[in-house]
PDB file of N, CA and C in Angstrom:
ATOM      1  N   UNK A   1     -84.648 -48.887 194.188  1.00  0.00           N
ATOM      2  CA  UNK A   1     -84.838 -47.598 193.521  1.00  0.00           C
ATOM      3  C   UNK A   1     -84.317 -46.484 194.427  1.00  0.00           C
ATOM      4  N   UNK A   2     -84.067 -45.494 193.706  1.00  0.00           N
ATOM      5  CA  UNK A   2     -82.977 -44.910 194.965  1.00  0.00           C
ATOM      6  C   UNK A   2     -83.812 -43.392 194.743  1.00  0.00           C
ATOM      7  N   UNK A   3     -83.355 -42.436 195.393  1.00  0.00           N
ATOM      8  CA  UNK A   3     -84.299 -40.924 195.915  1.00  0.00           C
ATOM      9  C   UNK A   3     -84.107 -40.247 194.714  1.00  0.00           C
ATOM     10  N   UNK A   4     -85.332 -39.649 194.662  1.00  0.00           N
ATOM     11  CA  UNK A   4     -85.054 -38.664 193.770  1.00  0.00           C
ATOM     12  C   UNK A   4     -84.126 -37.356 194.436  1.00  0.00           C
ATOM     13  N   UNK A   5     -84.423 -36.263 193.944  1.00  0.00           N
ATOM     14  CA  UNK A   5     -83.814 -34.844 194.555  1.00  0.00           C
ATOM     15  C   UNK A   5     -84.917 -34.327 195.509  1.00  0.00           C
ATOM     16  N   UNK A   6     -86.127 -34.501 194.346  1.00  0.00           N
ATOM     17  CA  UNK A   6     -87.304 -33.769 195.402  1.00  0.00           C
ATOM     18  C   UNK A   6     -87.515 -34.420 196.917  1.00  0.00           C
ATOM     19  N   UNK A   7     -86.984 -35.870 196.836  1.00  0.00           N
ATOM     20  CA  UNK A   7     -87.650 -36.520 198.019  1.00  0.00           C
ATOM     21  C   UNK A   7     -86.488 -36.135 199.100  1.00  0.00           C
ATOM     22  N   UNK A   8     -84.797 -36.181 199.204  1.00  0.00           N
ATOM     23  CA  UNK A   8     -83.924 -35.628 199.541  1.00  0.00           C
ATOM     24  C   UNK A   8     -84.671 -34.699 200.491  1.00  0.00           C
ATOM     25  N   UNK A   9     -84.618 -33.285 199.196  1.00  0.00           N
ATOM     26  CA  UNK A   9     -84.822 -32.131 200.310  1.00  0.00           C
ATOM     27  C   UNK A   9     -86.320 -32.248 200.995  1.00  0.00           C
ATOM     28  N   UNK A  10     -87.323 -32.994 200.786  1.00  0.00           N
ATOM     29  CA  UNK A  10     -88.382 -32.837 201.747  1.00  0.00           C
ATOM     30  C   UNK A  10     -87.692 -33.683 203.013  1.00  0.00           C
ATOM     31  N   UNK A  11     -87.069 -34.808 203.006  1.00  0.00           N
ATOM     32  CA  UNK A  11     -86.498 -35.386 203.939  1.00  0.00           C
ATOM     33  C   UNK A  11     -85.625 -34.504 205.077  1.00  0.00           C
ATOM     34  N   UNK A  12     -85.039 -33.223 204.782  1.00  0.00           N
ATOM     35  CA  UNK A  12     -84.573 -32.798 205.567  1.00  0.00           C
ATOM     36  C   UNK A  12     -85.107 -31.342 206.674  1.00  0.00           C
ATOM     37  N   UNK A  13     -86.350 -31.497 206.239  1.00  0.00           N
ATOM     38  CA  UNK A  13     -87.533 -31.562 206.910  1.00  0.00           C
ATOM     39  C   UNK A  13     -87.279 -30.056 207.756  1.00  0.00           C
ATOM     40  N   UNK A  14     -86.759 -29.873 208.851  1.00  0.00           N
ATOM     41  CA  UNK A  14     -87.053 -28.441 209.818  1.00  0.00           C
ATOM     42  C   UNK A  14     -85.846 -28.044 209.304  1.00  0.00           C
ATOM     43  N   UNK A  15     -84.929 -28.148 209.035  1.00  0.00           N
ATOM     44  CA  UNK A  15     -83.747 -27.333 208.373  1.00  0.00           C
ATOM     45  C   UNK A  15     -83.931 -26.744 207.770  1.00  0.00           C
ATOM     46  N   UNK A  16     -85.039 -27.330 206.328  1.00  0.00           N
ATOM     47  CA  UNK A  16     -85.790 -26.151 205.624  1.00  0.00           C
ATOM     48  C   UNK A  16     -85.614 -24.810 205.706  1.00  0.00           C
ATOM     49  N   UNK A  17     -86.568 -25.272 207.226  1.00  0.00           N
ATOM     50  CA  UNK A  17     -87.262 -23.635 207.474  1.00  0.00           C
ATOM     51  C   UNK A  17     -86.352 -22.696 207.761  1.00  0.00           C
ATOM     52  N   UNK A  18     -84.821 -23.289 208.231  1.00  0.00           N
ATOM     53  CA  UNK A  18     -83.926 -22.275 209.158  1.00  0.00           C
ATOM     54  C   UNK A  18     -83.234 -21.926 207.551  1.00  0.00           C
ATOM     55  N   UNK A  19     -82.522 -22.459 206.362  1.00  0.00           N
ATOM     56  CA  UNK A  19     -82.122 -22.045 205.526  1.00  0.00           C
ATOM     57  C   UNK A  19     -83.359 -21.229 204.878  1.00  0.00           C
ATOM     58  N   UNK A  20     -84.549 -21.365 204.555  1.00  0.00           N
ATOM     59  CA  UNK A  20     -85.032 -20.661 203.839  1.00  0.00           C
ATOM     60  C   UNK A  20     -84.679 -19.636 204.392  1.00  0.00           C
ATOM     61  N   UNK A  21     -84.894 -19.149 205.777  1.00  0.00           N
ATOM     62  CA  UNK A  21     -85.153 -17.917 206.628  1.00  0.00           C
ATOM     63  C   UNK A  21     -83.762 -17.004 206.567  1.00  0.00           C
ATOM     64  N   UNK A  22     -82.699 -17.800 205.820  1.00  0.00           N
ATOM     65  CA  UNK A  22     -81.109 -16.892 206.084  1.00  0.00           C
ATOM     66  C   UNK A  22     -80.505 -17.499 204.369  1.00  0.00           C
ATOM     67  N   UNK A  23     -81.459 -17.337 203.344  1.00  0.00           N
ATOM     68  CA  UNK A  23     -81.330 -17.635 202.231  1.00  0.00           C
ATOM     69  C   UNK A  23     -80.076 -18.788 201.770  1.00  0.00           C
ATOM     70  N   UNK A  24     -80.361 -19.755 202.744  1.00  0.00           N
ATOM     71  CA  UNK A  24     -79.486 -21.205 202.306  1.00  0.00           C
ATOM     72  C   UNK A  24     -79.764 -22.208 201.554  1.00  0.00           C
ATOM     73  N   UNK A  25     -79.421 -22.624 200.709  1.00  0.00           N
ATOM     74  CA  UNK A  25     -79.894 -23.586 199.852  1.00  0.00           C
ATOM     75  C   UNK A  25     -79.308 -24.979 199.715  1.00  0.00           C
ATOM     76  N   UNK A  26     -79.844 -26.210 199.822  1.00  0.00           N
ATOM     77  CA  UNK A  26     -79.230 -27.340 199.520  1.00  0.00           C
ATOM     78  C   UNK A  26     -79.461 -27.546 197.909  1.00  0.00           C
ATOM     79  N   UNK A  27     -78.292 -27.821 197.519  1.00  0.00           N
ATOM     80  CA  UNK A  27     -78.104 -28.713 196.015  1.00  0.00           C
ATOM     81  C   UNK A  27     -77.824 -29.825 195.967  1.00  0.00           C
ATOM     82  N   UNK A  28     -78.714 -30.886 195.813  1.00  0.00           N
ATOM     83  CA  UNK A  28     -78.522 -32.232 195.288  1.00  0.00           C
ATOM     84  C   UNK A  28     -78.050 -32.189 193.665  1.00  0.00           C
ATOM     85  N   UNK A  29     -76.727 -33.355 193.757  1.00  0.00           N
ATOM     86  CA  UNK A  29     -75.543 -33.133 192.789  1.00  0.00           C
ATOM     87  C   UNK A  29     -76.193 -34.961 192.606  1.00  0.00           C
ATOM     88  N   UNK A  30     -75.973 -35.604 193.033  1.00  0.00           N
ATOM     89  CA  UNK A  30     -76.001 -36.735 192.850  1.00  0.00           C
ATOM     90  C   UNK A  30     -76.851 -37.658 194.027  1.00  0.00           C
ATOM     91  N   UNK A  31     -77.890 -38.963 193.508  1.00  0.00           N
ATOM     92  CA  UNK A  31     -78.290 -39.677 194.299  1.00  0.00           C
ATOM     93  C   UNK A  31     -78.203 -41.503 194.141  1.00  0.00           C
ATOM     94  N   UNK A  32     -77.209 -41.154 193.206  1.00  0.00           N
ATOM     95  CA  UNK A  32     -76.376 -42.661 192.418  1.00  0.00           C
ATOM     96  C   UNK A  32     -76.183 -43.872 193.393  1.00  0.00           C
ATOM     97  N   UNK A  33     -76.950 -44.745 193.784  1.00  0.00           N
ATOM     98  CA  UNK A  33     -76.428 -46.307 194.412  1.00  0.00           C
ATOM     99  C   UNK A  33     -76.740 -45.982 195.846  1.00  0.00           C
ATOM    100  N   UNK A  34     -77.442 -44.844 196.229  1.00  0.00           N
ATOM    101  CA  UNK A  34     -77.811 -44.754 197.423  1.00  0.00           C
ATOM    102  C   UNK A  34     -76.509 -43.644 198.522  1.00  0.00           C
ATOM    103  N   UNK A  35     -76.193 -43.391 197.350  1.00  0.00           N
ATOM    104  CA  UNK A  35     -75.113 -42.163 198.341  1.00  0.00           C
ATOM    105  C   UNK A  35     -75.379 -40.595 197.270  1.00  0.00           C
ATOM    106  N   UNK A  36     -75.500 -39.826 198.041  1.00  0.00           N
ATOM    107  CA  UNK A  36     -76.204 -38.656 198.237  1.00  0.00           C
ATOM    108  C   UNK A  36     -74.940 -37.857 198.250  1.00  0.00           C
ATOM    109  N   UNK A  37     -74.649 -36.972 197.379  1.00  0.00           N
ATOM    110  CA  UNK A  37     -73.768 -36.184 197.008  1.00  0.00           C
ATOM    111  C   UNK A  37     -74.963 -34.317 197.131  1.00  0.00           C
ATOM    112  N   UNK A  38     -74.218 -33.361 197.983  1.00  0.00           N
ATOM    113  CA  UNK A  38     -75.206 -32.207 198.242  1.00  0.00           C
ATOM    114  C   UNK A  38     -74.096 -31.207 198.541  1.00  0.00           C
ATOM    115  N   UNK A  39     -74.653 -30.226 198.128  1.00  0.00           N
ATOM    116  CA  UNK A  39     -73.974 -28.826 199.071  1.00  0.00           C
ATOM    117  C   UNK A  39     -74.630 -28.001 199.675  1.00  0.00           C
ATOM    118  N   UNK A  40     -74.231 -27.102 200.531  1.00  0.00           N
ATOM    119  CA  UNK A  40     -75.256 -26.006 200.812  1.00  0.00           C
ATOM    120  C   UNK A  40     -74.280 -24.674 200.633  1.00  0.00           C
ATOM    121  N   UNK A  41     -75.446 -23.689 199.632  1.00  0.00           N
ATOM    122  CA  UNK A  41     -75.389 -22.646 198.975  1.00  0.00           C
ATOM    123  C   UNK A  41     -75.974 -21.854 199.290  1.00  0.00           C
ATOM    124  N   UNK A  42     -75.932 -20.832 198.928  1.00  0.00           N
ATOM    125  CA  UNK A  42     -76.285 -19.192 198.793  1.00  0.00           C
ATOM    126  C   UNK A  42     -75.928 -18.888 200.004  1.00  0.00           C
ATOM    127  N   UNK A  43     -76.523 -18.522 201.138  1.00  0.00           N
ATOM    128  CA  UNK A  43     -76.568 -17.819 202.531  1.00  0.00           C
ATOM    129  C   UNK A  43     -75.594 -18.399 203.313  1.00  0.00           C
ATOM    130  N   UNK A  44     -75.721 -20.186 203.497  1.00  0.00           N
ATOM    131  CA  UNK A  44     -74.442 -20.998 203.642  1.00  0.00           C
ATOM    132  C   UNK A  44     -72.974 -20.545 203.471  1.00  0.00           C
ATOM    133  N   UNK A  45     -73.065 -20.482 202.411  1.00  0.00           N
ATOM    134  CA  UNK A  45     -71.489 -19.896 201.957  1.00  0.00           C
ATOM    135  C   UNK A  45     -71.108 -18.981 203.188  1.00  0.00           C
ATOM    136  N   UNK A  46     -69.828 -19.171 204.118  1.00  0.00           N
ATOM    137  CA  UNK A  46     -69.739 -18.054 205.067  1.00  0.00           C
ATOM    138  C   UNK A  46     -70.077 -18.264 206.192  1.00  0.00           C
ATOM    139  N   UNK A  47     -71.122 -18.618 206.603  1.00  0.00           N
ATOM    140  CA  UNK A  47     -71.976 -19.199 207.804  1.00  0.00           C
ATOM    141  C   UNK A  47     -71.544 -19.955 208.726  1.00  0.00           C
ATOM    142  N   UNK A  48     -70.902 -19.249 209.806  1.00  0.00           N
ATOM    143  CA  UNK A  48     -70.452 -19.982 211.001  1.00  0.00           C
ATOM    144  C   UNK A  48     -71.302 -21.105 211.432  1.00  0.00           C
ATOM    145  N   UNK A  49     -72.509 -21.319 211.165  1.00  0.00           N
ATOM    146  CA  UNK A  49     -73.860 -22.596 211.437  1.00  0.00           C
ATOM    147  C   UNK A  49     -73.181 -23.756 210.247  1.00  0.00           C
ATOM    148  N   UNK A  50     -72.526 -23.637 209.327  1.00  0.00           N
ATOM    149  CA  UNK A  50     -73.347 -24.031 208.210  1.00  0.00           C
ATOM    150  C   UNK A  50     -72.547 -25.758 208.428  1.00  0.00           C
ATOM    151  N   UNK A  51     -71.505 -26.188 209.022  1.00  0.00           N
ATOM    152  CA  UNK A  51     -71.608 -27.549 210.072  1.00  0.00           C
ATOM    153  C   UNK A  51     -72.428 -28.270 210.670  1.00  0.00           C
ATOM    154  N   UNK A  52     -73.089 -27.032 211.690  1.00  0.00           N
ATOM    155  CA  UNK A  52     -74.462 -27.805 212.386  1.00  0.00           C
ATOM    156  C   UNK A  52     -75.250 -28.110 211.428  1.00  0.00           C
ATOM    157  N   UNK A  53     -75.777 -26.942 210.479  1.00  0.00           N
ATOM    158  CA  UNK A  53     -76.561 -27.574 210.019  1.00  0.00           C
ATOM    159  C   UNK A  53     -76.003 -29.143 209.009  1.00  0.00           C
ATOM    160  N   UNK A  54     -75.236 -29.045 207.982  1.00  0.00           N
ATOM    161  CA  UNK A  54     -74.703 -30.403 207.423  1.00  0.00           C
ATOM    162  C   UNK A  54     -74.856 -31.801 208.623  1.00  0.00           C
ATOM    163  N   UNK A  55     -74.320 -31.509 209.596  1.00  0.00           N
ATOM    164  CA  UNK A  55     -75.048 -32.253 210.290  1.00  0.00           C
ATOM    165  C   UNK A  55     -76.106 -33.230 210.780  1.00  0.00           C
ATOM    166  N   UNK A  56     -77.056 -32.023 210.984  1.00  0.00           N
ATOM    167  CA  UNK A  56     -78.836 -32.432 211.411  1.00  0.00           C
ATOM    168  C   UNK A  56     -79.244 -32.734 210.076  1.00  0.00           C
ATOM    169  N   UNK A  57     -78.520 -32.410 208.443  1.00  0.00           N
ATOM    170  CA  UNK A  57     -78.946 -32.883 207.171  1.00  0.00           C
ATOM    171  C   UNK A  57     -78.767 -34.550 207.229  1.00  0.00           C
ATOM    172  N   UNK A  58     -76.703 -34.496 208.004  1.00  0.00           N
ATOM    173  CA  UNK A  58     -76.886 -35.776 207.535  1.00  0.00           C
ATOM    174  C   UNK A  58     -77.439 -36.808 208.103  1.00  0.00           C
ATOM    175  N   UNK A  59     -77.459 -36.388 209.614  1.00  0.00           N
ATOM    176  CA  UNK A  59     -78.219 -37.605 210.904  1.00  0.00           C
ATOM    177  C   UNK A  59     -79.791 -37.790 209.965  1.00  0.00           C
ATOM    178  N   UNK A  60     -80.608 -36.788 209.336  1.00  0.00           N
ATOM    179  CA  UNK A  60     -82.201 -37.044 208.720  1.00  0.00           C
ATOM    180  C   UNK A  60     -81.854 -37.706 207.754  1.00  0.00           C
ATOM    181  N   UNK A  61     -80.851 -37.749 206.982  1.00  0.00           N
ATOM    182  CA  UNK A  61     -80.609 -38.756 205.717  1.00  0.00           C
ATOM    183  C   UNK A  61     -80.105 -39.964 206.080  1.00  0.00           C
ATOM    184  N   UNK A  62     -78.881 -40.172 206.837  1.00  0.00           N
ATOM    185  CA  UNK A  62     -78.841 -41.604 206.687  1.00  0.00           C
ATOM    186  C   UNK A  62     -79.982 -42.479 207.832  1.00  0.00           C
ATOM    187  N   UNK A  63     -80.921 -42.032 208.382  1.00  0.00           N
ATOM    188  CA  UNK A  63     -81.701 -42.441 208.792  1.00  0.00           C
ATOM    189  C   UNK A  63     -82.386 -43.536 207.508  1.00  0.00           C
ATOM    190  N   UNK A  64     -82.388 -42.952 206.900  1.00  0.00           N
ATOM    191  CA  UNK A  64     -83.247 -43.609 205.668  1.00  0.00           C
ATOM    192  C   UNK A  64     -82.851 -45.083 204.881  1.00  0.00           C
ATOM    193  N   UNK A  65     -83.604 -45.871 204.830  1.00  0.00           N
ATOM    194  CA  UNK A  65     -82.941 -47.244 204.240  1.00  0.00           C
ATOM    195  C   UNK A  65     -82.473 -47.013 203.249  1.00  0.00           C
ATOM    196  N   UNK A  66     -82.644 -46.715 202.023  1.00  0.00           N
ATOM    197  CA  UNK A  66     -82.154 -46.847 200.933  1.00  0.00           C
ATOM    198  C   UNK A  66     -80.868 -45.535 200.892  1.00  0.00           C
ATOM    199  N   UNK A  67     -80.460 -45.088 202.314  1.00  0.00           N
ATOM    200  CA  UNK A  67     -79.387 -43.874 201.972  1.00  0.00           C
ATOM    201  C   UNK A  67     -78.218 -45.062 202.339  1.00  0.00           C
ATOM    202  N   UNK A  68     -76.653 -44.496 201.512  1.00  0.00           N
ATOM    203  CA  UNK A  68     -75.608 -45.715 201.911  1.00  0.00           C
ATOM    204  C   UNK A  68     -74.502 -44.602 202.886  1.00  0.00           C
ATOM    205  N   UNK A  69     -74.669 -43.116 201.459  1.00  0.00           N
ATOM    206  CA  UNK A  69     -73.763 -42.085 202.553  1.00  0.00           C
ATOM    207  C   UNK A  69     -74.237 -41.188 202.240  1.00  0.00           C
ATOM    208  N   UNK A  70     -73.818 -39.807 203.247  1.00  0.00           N
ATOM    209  CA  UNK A  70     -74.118 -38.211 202.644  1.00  0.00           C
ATOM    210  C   UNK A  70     -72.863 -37.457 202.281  1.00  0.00           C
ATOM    211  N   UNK A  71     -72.344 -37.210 201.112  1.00  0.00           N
ATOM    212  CA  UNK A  71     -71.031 -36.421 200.956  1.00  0.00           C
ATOM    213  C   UNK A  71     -71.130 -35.276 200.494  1.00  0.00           C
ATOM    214  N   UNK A  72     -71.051 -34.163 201.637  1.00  0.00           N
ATOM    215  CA  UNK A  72     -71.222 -32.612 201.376  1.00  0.00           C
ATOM    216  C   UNK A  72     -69.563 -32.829 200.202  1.00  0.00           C
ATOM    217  N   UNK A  73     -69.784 -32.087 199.136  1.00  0.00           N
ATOM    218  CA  UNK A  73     -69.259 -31.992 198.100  1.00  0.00           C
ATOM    219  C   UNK A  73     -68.193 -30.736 198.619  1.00  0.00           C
ATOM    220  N   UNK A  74     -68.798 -29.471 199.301  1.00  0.00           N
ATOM    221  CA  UNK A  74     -67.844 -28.514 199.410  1.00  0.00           C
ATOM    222  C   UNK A  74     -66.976 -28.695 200.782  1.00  0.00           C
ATOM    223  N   UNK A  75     -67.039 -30.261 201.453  1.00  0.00           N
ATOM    224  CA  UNK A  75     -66.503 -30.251 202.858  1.00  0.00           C
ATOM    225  C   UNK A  75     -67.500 -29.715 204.033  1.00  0.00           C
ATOM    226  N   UNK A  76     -68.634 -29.497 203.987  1.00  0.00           N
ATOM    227  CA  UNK A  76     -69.343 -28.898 205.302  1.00  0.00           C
ATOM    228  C   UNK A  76     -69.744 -29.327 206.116  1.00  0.00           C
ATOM    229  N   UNK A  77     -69.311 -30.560 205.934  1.00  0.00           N
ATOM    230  CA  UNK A  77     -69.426 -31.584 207.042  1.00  0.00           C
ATOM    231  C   UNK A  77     -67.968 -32.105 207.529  1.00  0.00           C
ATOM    232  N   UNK A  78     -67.496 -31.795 208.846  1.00  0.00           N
ATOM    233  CA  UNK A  78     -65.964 -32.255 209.256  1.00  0.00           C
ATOM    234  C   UNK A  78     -66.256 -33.595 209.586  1.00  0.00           C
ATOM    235  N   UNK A  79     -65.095 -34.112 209.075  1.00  0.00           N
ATOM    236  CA  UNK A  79     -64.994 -35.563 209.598  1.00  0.00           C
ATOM    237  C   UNK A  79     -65.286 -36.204 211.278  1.00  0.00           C
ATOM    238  N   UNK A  80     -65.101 -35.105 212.232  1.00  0.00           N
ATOM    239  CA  UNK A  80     -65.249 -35.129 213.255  1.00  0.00           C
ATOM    240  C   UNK A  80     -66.662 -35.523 213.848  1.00  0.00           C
ATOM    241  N   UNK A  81     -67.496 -34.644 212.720  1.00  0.00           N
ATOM    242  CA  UNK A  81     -68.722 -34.384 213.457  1.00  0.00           C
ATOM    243  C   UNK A  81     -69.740 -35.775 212.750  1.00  0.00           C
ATOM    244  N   UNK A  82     -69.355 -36.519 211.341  1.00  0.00           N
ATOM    245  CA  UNK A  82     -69.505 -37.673 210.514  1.00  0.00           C
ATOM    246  C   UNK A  82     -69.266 -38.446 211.449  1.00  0.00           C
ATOM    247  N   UNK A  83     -68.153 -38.924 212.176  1.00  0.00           N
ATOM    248  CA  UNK A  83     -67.610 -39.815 213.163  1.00  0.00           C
ATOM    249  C   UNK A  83     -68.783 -39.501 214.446  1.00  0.00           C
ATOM    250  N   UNK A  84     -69.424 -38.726 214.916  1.00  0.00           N
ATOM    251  CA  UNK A  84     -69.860 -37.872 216.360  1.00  0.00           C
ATOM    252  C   UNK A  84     -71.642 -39.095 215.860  1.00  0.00           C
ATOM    253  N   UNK A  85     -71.878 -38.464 214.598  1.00  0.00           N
ATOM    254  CA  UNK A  85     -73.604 -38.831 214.313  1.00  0.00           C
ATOM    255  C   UNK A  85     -73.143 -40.349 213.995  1.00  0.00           C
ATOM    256  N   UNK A  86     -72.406 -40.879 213.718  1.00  0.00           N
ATOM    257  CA  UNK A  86     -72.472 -42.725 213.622  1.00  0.00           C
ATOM    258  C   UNK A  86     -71.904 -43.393 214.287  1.00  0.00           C
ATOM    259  N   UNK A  87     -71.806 -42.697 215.269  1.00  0.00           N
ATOM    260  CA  UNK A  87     -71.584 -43.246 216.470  1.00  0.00           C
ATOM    261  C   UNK A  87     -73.182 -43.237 217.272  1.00  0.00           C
ATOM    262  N   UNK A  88     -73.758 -41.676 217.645  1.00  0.00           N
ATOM    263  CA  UNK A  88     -74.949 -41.705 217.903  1.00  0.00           C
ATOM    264  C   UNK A  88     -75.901 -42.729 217.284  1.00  0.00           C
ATOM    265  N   UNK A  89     -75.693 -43.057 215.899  1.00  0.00           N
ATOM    266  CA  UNK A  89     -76.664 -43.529 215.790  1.00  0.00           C
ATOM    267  C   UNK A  89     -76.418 -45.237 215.598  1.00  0.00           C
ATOM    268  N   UNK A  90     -75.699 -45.927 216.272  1.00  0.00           N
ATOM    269  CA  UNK A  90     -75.080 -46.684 216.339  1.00  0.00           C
ATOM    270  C   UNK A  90     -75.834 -47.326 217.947  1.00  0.00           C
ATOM    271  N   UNK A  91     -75.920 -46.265 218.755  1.00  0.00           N
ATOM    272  CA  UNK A  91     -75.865 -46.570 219.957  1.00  0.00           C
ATOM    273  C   UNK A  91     -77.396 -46.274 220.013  1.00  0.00           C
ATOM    274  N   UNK A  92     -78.602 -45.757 219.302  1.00  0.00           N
ATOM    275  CA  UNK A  92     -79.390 -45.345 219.158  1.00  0.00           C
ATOM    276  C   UNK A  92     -80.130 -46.481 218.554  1.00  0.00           C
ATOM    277  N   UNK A  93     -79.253 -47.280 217.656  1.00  0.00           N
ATOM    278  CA  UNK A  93     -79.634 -49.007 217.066  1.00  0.00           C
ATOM    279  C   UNK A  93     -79.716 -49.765 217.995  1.00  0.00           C
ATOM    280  N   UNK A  94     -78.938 -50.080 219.191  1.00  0.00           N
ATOM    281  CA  UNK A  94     -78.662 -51.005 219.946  1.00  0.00           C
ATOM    282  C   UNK A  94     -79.262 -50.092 221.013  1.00  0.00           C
ATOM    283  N   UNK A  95     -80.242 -49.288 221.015  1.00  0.00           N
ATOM    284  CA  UNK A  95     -80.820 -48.907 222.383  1.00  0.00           C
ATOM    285  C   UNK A  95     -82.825 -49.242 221.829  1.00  0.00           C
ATOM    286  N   UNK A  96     -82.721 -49.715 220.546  1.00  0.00           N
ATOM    287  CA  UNK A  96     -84.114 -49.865 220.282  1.00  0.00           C
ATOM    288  C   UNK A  96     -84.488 -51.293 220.302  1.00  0.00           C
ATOM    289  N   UNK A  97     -83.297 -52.043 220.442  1.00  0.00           N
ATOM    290  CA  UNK A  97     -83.308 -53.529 220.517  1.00  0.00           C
ATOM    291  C   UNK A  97     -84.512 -53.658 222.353  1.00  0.00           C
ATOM    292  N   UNK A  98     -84.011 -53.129 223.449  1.00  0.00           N
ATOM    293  CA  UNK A  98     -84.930 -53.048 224.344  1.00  0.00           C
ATOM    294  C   UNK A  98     -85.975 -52.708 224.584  1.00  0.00           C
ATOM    295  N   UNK A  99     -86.650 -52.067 223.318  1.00  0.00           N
ATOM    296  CA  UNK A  99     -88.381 -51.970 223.782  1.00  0.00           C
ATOM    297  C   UNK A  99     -87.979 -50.517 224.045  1.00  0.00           C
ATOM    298  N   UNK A 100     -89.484 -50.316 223.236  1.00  0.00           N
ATOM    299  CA  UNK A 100     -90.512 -48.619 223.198  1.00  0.00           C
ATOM    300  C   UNK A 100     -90.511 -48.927 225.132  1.00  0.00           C
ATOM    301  N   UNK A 101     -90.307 -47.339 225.382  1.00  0.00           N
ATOM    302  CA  UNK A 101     -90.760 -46.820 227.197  1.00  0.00           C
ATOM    303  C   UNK A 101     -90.039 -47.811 228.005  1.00  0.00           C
ATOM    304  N   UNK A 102     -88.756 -48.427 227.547  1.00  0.00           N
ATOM    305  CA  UNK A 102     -87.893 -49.235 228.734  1.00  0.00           C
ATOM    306  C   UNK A 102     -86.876 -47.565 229.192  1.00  0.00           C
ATOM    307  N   UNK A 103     -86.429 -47.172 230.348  1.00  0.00           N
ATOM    308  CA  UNK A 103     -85.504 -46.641 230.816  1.00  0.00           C
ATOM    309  C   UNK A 103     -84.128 -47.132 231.215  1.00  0.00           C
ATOM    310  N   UNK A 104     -83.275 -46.648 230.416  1.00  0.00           N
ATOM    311  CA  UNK A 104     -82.043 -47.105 231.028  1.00  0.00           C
ATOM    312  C   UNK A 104     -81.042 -46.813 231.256  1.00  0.00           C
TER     313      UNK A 104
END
C-alpha cells in the first residue's frame, strides 16, 4: 500500500517549520508504485534555499520503505545533489551493518 499525501508531508517533518515560516509549500502530484512526484511552491518559487531544502525532503523520504523515488516535478532537486544523498545513504547502510555505539 503506498503513502497517502497527508502521510508524505508529515514525513518531512522540520522542513515544515522552515517553509511554513517563508510561505513555502510542498505539493504532492503523485504517490503511484512508491515514487513520489512533489513540488515546492509559493515562497519556494525564487528561493536561493529552495535545493537544500528538496534535498533534506528527499534524504526524509527515501528513507522510507515503501518510497522507490522522489521526483521534484519543477527540477529542484539537481542531479548533483540526488547523486550526493545516495551515495550518503548508501554508506550510511553499510555503516549500520557494525553495530549501534561501534566508532569508526
Amino acid at each position: 500500500m503506498g503513502l497517502s499525501a497527508d502521510e508524505i508531508l508529515a514525513e518531512i517533518g522540520p522542513v515544515q517549520e522552515i517553509l511554513d515560516a517563508h510561505d513555502g509549500v510542498v505539493t504532492v502530484h503523485d504517490t503511484s508504485d512508491g515514487n513520489i512526484m512533489l513540488s515546492l511552491d509559493g515562497g519556494c518559487n525564487g528561493c536561493s534555499s529552495t535545493p537544500m531544502t528538496a534535498m533534506q525532503i528527499y534524504y526524509s523520504l527515501k528513507k522510507l520503505d515503501n518510497v522507490n523515488d522522489v521526483i521534484f516535478v519543477n527540477g529542484e532537486l539537481p542531479e548533483y545533489m540526488r547523486t550526493f544523498i545516495n551515495q550518503k545513504m548508501e554508506k550510511e547502510a553499510g555503516d549500520s551493518s557494525q553495530g549501534p555505539g561501534e566508532i569508526v
